[in-house]
C-alpha atoms as a PDB file:
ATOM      1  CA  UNK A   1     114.584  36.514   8.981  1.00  0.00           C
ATOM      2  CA  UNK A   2     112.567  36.895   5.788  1.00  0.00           C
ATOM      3  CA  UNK A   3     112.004  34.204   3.436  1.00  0.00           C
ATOM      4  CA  UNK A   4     114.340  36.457   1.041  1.00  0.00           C
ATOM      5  CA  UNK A   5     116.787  36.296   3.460  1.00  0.00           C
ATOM      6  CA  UNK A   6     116.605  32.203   4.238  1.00  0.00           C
ATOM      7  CA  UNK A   7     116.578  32.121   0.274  1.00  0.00           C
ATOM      8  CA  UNK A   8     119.757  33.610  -0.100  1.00  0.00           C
ATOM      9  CA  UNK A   9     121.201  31.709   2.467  1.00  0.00           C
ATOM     10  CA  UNK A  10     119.740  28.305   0.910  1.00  0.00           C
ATOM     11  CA  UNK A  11     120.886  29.430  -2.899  1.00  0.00           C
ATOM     12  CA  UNK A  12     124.317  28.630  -2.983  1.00  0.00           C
ATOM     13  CA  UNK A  13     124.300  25.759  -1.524  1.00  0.00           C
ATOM     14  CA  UNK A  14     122.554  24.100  -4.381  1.00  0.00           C
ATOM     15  CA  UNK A  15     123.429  22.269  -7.114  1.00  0.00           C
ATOM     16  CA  UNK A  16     125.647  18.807  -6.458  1.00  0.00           C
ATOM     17  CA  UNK A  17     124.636  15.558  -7.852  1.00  0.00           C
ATOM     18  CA  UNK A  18     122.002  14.920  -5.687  1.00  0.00           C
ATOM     19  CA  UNK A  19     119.049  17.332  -4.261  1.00  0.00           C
ATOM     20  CA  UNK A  20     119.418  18.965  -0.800  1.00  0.00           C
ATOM     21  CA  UNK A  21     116.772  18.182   1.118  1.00  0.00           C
ATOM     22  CA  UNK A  22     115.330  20.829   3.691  1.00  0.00           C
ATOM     23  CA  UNK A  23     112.656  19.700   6.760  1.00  0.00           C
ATOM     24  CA  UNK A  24     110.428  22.394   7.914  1.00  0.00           C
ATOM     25  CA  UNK A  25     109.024  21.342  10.831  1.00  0.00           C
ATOM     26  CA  UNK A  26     106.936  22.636  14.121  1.00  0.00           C
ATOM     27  CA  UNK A  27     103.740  22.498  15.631  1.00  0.00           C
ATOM     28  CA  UNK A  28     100.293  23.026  13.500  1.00  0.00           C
ATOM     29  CA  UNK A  29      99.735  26.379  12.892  1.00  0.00           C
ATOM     30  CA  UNK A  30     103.710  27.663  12.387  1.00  0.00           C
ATOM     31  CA  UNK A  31     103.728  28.631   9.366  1.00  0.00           C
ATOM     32  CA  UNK A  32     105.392  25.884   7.909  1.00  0.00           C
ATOM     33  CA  UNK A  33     103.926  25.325   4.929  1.00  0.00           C
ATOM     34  CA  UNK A  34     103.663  28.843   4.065  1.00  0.00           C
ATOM     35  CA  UNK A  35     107.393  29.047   4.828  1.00  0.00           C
ATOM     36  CA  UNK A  36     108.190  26.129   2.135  1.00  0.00           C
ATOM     37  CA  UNK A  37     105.880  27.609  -0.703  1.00  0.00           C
ATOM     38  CA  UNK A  38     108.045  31.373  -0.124  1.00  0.00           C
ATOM     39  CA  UNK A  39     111.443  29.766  -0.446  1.00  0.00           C
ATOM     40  CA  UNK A  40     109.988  27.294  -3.709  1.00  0.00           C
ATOM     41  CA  UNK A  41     108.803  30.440  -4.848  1.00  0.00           C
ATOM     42  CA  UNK A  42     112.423  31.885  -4.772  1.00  0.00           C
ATOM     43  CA  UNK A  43     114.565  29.235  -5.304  1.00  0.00           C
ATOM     44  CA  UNK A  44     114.617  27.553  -9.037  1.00  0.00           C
ATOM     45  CA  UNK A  45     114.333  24.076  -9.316  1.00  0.00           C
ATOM     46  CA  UNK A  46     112.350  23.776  -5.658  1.00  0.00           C
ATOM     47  CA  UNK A  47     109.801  20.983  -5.004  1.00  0.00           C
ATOM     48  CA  UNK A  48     107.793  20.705  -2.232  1.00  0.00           C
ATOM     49  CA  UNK A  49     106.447  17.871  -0.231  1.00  0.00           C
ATOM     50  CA  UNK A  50     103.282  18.119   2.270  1.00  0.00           C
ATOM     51  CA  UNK A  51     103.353  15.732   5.047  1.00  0.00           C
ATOM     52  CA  UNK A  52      99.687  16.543   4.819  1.00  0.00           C
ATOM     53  CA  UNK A  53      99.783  14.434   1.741  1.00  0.00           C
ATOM     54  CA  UNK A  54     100.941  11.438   3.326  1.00  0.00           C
ATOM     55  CA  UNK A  55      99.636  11.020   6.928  1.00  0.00           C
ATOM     56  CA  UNK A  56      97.873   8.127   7.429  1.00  0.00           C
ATOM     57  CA  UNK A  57      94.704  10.100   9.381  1.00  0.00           C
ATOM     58  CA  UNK A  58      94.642  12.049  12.172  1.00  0.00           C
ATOM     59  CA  UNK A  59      96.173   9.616  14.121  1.00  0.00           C
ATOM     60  CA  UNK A  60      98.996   9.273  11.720  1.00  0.00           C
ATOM     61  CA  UNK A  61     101.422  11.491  13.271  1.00  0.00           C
ATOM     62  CA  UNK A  62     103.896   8.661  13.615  1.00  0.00           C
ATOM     63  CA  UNK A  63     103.275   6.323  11.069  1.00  0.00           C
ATOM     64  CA  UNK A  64     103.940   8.977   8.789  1.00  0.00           C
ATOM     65  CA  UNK A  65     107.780   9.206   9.268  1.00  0.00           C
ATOM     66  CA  UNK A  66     108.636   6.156   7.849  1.00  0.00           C
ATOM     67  CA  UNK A  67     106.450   6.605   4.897  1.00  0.00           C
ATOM     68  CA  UNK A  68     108.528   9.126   3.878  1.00  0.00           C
ATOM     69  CA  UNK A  69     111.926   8.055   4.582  1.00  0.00           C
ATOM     70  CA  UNK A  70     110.783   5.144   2.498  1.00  0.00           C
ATOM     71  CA  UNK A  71     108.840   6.706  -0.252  1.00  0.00           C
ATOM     72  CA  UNK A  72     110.179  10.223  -0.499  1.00  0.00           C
ATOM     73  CA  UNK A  73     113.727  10.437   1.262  1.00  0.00           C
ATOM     74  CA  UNK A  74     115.467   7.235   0.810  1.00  0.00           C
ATOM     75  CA  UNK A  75     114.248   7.310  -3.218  1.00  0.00           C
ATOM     76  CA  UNK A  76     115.457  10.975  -4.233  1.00  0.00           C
ATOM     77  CA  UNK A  77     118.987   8.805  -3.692  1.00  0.00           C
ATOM     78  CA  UNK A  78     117.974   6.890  -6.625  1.00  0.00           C
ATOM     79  CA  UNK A  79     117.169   7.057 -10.426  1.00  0.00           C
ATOM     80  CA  UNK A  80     113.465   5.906 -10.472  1.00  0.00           C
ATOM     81  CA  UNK A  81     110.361   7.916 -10.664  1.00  0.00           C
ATOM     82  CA  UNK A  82     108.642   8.543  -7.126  1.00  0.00           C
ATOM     83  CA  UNK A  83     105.489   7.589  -6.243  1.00  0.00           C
ATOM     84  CA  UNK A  84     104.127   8.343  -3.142  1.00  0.00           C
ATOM     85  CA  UNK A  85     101.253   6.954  -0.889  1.00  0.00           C
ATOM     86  CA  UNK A  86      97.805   9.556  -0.229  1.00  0.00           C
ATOM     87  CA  UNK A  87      95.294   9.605   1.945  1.00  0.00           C
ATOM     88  CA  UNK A  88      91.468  10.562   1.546  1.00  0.00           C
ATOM     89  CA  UNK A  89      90.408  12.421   4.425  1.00  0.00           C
ATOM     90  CA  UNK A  90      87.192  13.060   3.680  1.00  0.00           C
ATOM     91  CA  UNK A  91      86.563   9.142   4.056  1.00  0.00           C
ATOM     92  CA  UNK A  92      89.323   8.549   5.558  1.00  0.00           C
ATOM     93  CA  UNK A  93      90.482   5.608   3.815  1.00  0.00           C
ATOM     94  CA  UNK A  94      94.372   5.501   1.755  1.00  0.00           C
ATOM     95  CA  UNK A  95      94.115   7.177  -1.490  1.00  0.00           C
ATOM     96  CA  UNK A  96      95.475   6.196  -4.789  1.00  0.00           C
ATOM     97  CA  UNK A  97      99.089   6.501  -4.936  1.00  0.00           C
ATOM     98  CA  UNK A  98     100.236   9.959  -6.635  1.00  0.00           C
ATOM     99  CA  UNK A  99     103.123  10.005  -9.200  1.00  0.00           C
ATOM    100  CA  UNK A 100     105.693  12.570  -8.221  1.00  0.00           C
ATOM    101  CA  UNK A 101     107.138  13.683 -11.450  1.00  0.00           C
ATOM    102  CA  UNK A 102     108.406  17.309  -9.499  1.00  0.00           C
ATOM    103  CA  UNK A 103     111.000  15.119  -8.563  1.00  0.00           C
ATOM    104  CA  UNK A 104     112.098  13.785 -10.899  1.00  0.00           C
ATOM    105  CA  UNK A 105     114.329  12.222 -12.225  1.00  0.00           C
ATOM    106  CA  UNK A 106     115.915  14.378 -13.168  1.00  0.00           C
ATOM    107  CA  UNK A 107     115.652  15.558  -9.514  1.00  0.00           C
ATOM    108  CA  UNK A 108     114.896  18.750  -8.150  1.00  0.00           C
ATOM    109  CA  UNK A 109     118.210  20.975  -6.850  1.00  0.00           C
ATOM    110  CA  UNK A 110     115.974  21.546  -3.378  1.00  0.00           C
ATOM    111  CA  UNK A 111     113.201  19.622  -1.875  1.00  0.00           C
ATOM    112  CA  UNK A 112     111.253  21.608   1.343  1.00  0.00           C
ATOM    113  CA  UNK A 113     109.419  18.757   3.162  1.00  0.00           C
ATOM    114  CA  UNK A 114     107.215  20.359   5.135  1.00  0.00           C
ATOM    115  CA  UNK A 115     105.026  19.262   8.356  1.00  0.00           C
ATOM    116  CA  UNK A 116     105.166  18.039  11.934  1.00  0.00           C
ATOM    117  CA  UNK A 117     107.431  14.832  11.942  1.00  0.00           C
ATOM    118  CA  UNK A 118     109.688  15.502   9.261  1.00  0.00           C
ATOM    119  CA  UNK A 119     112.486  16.283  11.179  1.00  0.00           C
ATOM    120  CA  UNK A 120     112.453  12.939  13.111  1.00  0.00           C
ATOM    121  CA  UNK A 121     115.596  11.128  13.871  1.00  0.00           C
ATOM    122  CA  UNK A 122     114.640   8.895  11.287  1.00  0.00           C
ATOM    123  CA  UNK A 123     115.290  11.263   8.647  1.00  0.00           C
ATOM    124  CA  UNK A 124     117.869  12.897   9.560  1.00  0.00           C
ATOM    125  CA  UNK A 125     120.780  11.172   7.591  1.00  0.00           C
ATOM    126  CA  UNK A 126     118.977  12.100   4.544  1.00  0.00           C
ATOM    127  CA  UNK A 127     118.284  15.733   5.638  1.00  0.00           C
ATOM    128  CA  UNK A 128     120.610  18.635   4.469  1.00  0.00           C
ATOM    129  CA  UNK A 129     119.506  20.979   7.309  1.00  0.00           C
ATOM    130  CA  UNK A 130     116.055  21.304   9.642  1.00  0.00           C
ATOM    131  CA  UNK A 131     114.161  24.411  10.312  1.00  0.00           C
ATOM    132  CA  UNK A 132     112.082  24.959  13.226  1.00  0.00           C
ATOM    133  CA  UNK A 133     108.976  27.067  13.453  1.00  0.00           C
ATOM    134  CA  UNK A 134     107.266  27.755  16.532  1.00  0.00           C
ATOM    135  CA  UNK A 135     104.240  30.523  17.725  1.00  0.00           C
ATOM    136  CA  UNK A 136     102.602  30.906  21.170  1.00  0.00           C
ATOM    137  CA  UNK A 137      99.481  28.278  20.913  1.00  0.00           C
ATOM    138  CA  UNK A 138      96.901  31.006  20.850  1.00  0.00           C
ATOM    139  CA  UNK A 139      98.378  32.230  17.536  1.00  0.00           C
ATOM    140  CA  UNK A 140      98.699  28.738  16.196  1.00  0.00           C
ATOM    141  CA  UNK A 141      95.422  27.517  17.138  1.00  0.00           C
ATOM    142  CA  UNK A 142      93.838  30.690  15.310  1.00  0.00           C
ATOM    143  CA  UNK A 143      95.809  30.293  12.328  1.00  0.00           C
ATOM    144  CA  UNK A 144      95.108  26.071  11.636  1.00  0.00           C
ATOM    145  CA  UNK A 145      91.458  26.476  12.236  1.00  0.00           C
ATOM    146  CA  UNK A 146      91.383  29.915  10.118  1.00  0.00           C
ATOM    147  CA  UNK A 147      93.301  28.043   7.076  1.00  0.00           C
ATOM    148  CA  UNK A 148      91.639  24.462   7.672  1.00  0.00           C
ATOM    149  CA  UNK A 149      88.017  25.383   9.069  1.00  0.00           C
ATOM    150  CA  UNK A 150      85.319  23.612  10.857  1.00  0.00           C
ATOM    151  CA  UNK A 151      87.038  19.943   9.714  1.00  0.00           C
ATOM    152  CA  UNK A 152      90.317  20.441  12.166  1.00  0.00           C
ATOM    153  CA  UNK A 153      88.608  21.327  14.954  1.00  0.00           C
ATOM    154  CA  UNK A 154      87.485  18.476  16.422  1.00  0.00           C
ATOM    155  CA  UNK A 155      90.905  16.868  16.123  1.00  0.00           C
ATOM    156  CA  UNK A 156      92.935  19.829  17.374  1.00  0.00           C
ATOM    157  CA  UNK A 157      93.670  18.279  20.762  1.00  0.00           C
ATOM    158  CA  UNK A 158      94.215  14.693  19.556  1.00  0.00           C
ATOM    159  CA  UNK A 159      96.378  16.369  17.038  1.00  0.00           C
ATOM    160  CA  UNK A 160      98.318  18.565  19.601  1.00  0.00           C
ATOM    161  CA  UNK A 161      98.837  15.713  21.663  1.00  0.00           C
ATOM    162  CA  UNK A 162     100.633  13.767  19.250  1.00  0.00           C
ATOM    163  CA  UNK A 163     102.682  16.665  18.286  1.00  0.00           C
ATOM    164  CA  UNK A 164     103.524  17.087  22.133  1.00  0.00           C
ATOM    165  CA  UNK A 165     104.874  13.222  22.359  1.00  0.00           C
ATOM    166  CA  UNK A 166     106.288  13.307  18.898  1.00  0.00           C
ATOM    167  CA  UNK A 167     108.405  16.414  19.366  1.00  0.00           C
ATOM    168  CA  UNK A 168     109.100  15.744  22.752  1.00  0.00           C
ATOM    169  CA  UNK A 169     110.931  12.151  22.109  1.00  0.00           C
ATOM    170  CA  UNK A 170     112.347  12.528  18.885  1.00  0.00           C
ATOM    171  CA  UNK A 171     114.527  16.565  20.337  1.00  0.00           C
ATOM    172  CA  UNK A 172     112.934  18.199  17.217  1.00  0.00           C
ATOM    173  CA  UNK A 173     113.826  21.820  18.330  1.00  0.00           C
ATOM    174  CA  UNK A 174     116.696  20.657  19.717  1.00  0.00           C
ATOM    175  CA  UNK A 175     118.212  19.593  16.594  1.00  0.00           C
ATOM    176  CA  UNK A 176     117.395  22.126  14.460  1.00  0.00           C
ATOM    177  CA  UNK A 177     119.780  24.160  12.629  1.00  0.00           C
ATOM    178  CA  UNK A 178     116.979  27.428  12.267  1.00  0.00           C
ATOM    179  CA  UNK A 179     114.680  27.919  14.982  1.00  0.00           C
ATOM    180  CA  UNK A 180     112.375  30.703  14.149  1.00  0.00           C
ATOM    181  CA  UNK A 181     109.424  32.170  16.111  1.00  0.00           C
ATOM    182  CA  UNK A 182     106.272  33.390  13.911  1.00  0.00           C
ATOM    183  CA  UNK A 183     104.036  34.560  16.408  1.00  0.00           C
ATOM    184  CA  UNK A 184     104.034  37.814  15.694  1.00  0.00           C
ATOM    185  CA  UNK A 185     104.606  37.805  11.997  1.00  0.00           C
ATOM    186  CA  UNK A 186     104.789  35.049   9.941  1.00  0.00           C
ATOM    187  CA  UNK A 187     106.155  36.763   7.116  1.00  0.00           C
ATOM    188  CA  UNK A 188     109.359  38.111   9.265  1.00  0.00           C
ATOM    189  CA  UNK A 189     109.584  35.521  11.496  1.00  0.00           C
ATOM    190  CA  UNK A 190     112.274  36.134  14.499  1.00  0.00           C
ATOM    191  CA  UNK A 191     115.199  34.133  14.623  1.00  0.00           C
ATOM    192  CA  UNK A 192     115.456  32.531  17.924  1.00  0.00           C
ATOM    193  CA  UNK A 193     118.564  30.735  17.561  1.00  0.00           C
ATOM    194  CA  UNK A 194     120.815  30.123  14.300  1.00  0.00           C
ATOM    195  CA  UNK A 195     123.160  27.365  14.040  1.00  0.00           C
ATOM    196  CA  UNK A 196     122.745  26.700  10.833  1.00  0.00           C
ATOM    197  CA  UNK A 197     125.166  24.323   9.334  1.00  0.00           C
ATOM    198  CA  UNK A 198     124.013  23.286   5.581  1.00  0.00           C
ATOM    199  CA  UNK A 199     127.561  22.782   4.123  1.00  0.00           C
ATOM    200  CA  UNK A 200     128.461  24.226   0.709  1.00  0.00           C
ATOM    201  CA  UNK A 201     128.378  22.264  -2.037  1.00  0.00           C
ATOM    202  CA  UNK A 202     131.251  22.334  -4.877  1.00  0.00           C
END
């Protein structure tokens, strides 16, 4: 599935009174935030939220879900202005907190929120639909260190095994309404199983 082809699938199911909101989740190295810049490239009116904004370190993993629920998901239901927490990781020490004026008000028709841990349980009564992306660990390992360089690979491991208790307790692939498989192309990713379920608004 190409991200034309998600696009077109995502497209008409936008535009009600409030945004959809689209988790793209999976282990480091996926593709997922390559994924959720193709489709915000396609769709009009797309924002885009990095998890790798908001964790709290590299032992954040957990700590970041309810950060967002609380200052991303639960506040698109609103009318204020977000503002959302940061973190400085080259001291690694919080950041300033970032205005969000991407969304809104007046909000975005789609937000992507992409990274490991956004499709926790915890988020998913605010979630329109979750996309999985998975590669063989090989090709993922490549791929993070390639993007992210010398500074992620010290903390691949510790990162990994978060992911693997994180994913493992909270059924992320499990509940997923796209589970797609990038190992061999991240640009036409395969579809390993499709049970997606985003209802149509209007």
């Amino acid at each position: 599935m190409t991200p034309d082809e998600l696009a077109a699938r995502l497209r008409p199911r936008l535009g009600g009174p409030a945004p959809a909101v689209v988790a793209v989740d999976g282990p480091s190295g996926s593709g997922k935030t390559e994924l959720a810049a193709a489709l915000a490239a396609r769709l009009a009116g797309a924002a885009v939220v990095h998890l790798d904004d908001l964790y709290p370190g590299w032992d954040g993993l957990e700590a970041v879900v309810p950060l967002l629920v609380s200052h991303v998901l639960v506040p698109l239901g609103g009318p204020a202005p977000l503002v959302v927490p940061s973190w400085d990781w080259s001291r690694d020490v919080p950041g300033p907190p970032r205005p969000r004026p991407d969304l809104g008000p007046p909000r975005p028709a789609l937000v992507l929120v992409e990274g490991a841990g956004s499709g926790a349980r915890a988020c998913a009564p605010y979630l329109t639909g979750l996309v999985w992306l998975e590669a063989a660990d090989a090709v993922r390992r490549e791929r993070a260190l390639a993007r992210d360089g010398a500074g992620y690979e010290p903390h691949w491991d510790r990162w990994a095994e978060q992911e693997r208790r994180h994913f493992s307790r909270e059924g992320t692939r499990g509940r997923a309404d796209l589970v797609l498989d990038t190992t061999v192309s991240p640009d036409h990713p395969v579809v390993v199983r499709d049970l997606w379920s985003i209802p149509s608004r209007g």
